[in-house]
C-alpha atoms as a PDB file:
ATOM      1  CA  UNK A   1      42.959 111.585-229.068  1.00  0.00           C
ATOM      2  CA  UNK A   2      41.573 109.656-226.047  1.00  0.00           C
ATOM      3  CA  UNK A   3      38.027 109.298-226.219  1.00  0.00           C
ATOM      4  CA  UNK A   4      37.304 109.639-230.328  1.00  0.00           C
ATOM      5  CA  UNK A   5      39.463 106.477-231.865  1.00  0.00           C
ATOM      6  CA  UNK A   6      37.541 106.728-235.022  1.00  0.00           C
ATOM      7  CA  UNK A   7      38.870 109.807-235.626  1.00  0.00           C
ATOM      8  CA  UNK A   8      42.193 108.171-236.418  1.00  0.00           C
ATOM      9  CA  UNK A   9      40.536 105.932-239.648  1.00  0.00           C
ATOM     10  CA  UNK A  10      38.201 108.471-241.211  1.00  0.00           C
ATOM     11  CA  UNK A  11      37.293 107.185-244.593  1.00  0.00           C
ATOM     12  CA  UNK A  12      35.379 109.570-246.476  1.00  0.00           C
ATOM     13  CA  UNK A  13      32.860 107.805-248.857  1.00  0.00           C
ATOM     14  CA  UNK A  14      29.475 109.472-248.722  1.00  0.00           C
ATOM     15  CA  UNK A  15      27.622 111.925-246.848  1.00  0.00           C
ATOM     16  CA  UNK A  16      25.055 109.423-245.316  1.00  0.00           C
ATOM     17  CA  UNK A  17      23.857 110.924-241.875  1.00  0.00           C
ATOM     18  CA  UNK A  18      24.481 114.494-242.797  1.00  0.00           C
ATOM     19  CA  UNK A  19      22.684 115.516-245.712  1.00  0.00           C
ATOM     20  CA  UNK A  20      18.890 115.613-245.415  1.00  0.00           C
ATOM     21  CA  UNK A  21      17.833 112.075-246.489  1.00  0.00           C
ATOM     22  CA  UNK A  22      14.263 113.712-247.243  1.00  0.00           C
ATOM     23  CA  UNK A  23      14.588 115.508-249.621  1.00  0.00           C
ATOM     24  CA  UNK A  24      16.851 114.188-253.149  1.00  0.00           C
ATOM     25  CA  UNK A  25      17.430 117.917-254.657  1.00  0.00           C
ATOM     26  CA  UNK A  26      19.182 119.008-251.404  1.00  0.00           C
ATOM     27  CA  UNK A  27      21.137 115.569-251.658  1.00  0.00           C
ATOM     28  CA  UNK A  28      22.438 115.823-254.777  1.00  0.00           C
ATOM     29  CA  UNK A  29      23.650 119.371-254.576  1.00  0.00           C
ATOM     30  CA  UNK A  30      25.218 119.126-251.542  1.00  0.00           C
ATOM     31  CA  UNK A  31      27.271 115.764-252.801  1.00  0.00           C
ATOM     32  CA  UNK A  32      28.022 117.856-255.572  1.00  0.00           C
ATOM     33  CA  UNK A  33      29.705 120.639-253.482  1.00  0.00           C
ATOM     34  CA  UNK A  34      31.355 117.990-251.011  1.00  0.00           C
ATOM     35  CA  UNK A  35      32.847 116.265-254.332  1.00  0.00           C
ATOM     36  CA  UNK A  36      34.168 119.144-255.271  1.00  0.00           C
ATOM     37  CA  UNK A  37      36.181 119.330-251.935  1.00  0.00           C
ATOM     38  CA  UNK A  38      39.535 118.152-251.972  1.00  0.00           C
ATOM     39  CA  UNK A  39      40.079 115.046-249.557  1.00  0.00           C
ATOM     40  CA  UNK A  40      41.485 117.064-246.730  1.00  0.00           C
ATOM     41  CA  UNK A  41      38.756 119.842-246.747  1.00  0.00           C
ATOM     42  CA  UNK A  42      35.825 116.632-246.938  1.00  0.00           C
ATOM     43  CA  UNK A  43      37.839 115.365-243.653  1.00  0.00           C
ATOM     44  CA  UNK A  44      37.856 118.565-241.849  1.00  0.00           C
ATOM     45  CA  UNK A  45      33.660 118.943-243.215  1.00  0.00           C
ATOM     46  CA  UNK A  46      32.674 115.748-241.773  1.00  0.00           C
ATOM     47  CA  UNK A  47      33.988 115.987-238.480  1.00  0.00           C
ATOM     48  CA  UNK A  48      32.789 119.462-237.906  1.00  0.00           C
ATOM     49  CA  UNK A  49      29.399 118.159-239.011  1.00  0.00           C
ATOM     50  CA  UNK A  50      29.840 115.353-236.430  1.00  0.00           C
ATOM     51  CA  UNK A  51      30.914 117.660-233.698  1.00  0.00           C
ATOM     52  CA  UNK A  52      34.762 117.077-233.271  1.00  0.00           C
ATOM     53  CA  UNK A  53      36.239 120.210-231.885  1.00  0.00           C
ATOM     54  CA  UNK A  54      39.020 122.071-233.876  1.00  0.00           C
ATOM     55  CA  UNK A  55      41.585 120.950-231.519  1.00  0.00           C
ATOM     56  CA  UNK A  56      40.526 117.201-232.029  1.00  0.00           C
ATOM     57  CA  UNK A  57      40.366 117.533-235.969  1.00  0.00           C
ATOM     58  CA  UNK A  58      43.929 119.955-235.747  1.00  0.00           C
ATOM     59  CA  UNK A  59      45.651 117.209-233.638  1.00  0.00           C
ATOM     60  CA  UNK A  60      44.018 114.132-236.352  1.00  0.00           C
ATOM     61  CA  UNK A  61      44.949 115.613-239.192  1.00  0.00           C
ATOM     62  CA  UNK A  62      48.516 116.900-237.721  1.00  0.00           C
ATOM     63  CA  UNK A  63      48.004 120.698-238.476  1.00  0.00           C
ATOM     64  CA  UNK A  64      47.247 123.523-236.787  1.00  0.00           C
ATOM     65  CA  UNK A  65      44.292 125.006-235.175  1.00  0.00           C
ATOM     66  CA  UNK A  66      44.514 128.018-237.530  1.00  0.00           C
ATOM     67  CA  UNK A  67      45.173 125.947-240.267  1.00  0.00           C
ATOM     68  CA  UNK A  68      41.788 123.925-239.983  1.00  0.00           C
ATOM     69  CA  UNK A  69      40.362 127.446-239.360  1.00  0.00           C
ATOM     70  CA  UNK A  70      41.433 128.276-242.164  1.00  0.00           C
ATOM     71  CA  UNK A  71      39.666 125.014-244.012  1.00  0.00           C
ATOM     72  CA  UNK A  72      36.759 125.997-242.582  1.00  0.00           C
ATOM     73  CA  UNK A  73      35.990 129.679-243.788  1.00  0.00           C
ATOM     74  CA  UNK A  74      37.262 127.853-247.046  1.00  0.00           C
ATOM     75  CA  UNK A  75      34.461 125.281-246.921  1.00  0.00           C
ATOM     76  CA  UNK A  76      31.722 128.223-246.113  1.00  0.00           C
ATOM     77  CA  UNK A  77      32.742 130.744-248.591  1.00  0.00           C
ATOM     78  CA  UNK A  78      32.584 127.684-251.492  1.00  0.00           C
ATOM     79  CA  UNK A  79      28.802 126.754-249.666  1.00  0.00           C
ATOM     80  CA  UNK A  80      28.212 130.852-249.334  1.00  0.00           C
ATOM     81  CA  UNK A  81      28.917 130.786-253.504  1.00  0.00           C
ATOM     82  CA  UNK A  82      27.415 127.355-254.609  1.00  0.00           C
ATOM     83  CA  UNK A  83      23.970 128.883-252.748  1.00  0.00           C
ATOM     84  CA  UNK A  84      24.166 131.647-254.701  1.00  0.00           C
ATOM     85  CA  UNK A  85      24.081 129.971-257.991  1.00  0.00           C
END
């Protein structure tokens, strides 16, 4: 994983720098979805937000491509329902 070191200590503790400092409502609700997330699924959220590429959060995490896929439509179809609340 030349290139993206970080990638290899990922320590997920908040969503600073991805959900909308501006406005508090959005904040909370959104930390409230992402806690809901189990570890692996916050991992494969943050990086995505940050722009890793599938391959580069596949080959960190030690699974496949689909597999993170997978994650992914995971991830939006729990966003897809929380919206809908």
């Amino acid at each position: 994983m030349a290139g993206r070191p970080e990638i290899e200590r990922l320590e997920i503790v908040s969503l600073d720098g991805i959900a909308d400092k501006s406005s508090p409502i959005v904040r909370a609700e959104l930390k409230e979805l992402f806690e809901s997330l189990n570890e692996t699924d916050r991992k494969v959220f943050i990086l995505r937000a940050k722009g890793y590429t599938i391959k580069e959060i596949a080959e960190s995490l030690n699974v496949s491509r689909t597999r993170v896929r997978e994650r992914l439509s995971r991830i939006k179809r729990r966003i897809a329902e929380y919206v809908e609340l």
